[in-house]
C-alpha atoms as a PDB file:
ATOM      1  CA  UNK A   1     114.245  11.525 201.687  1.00  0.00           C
ATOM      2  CA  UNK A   2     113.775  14.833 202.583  1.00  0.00           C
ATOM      3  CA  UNK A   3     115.104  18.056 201.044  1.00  0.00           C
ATOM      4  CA  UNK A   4     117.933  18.923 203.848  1.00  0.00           C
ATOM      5  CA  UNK A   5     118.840  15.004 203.650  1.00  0.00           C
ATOM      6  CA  UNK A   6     119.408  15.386 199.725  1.00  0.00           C
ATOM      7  CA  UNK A   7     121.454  18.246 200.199  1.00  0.00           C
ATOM      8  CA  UNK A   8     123.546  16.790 203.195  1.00  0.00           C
ATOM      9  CA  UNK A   9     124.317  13.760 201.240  1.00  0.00           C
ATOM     10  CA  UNK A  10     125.701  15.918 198.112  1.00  0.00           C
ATOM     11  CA  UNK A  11     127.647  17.921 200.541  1.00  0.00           C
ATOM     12  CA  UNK A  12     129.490  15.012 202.516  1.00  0.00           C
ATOM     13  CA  UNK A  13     129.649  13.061 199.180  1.00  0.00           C
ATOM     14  CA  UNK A  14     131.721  15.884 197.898  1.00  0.00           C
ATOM     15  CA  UNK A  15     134.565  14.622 200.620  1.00  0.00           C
ATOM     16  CA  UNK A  16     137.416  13.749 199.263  1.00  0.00           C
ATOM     17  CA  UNK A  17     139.184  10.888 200.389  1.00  0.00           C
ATOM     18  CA  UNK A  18     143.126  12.246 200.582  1.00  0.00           C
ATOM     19  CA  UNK A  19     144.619   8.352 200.914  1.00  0.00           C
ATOM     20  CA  UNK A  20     142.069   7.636 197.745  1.00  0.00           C
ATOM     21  CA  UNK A  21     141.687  11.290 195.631  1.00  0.00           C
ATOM     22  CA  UNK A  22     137.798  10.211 194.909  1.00  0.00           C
ATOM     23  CA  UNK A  23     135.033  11.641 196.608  1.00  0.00           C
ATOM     24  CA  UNK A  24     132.865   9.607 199.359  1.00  0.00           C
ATOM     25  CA  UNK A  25     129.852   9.917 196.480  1.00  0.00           C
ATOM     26  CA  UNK A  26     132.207   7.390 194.184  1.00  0.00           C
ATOM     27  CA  UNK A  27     133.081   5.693 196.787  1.00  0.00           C
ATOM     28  CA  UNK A  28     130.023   4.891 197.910  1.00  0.00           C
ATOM     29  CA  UNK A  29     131.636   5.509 201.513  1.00  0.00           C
ATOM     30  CA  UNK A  30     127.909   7.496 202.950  1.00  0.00           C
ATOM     31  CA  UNK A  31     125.611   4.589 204.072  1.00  0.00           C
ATOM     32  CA  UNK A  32     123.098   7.272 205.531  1.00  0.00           C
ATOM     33  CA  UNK A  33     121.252  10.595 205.919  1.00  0.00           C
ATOM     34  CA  UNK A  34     118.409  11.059 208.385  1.00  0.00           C
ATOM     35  CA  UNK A  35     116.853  14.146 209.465  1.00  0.00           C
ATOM     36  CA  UNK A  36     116.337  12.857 213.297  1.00  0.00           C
ATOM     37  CA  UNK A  37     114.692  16.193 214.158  1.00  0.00           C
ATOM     38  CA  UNK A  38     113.868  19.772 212.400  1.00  0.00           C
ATOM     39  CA  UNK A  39     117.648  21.116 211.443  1.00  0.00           C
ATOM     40  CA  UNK A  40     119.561  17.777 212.930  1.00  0.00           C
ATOM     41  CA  UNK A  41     121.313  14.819 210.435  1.00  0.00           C
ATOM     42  CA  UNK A  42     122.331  11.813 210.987  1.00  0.00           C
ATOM     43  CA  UNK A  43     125.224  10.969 208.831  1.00  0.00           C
ATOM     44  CA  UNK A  44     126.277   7.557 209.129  1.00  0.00           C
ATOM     45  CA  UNK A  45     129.519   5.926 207.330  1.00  0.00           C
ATOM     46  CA  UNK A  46     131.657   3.170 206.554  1.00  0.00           C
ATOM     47  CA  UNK A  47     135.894   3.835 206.142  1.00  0.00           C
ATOM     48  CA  UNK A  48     137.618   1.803 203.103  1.00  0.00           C
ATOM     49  CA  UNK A  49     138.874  -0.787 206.262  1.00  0.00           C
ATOM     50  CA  UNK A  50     138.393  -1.430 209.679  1.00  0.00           C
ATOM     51  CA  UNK A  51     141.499  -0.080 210.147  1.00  0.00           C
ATOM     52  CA  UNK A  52     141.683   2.960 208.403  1.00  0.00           C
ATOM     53  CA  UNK A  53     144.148   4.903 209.825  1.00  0.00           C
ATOM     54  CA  UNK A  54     142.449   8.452 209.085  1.00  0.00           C
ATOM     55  CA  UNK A  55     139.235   7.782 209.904  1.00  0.00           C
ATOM     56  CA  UNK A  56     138.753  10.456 212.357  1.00  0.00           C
ATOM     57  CA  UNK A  57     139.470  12.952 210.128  1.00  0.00           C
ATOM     58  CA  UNK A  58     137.171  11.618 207.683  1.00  0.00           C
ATOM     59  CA  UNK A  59     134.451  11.746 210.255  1.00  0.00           C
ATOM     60  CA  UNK A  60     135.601  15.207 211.003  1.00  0.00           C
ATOM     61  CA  UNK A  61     135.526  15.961 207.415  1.00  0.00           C
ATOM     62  CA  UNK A  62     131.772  14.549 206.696  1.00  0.00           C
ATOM     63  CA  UNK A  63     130.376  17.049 210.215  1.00  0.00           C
ATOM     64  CA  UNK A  64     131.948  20.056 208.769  1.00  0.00           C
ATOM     65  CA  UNK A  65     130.781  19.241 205.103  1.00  0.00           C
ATOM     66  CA  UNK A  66     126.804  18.874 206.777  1.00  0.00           C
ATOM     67  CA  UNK A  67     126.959  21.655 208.767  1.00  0.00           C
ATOM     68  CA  UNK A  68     127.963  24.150 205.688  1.00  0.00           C
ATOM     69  CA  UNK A  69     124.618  23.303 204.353  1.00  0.00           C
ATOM     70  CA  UNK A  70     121.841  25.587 205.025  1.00  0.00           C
ATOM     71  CA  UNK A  71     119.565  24.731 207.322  1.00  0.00           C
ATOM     72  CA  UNK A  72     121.582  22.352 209.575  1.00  0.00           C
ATOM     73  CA  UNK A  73     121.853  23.131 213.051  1.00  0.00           C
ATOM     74  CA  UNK A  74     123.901  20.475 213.982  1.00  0.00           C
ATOM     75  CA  UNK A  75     124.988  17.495 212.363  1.00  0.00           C
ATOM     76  CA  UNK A  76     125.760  13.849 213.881  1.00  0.00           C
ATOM     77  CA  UNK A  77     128.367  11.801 212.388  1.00  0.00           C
ATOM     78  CA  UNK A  78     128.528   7.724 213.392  1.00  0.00           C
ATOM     79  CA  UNK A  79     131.073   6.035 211.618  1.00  0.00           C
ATOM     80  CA  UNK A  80     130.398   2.232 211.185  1.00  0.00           C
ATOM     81  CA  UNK A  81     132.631  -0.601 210.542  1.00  0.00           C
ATOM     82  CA  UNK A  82     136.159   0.428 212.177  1.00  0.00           C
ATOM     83  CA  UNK A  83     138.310  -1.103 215.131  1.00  0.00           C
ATOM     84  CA  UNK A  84     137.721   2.056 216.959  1.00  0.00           C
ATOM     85  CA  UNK A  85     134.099   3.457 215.707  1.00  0.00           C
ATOM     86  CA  UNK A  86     133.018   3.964 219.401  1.00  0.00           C
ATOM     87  CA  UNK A  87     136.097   5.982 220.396  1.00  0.00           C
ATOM     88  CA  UNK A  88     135.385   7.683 216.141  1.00  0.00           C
ATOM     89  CA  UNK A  89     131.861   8.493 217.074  1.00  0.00           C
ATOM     90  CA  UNK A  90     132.428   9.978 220.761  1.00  0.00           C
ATOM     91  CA  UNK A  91     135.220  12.309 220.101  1.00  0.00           C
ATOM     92  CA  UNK A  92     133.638  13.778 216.689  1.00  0.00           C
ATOM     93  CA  UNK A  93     130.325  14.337 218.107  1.00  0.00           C
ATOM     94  CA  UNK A  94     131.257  16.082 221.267  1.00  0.00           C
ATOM     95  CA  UNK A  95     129.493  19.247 222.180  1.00  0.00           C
END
């Protein structure tokens, strides 16, 4: 793992989970960080259910967390697992 993915994945795992009060780091909600390309992550994720009724936010919530972190130029957010992960995944990584 490289430095900017270590420091992405403390940043999203600080996330708190409003439905929940933990953070994504306890529960173990972050499945991965990837560097794809000099100052681009990949942040990939998996909601509590498939059905998670907030889980755009929460996608919303991990992309801002990653791009607060030095270095990031922009940050890609797939979340895996939910009824509506493709419609999840195209509206939170619009440009």
């Amino acid at each position: 793992m490289t430095e900017l993915e270590d420091k992405v994945r403390v940043e999203v795992g600080k996330v708190v989970d409003p439905e929940t009060g933990q953070t994504f780091e306890e529960m173990q909600m972050i499945q991965s960080v990837k560097e794809t390309s000099p100052g681009t992550v990949t942040v990939e994720f998996v909601p509590t259910s498939p059905f998670c009724p907030i889980a755009f936010k929460l996608a919303a919530d991990i992309r801002d967390a990653a791009n607060k972190v030095e270095g990031i130029q922009k940050a890609v957010v797939y979340c895996r697992g939910h009824a509506m992960e493709e419609q999840i995944n195209e509206m939170t990584n619009k440009q």
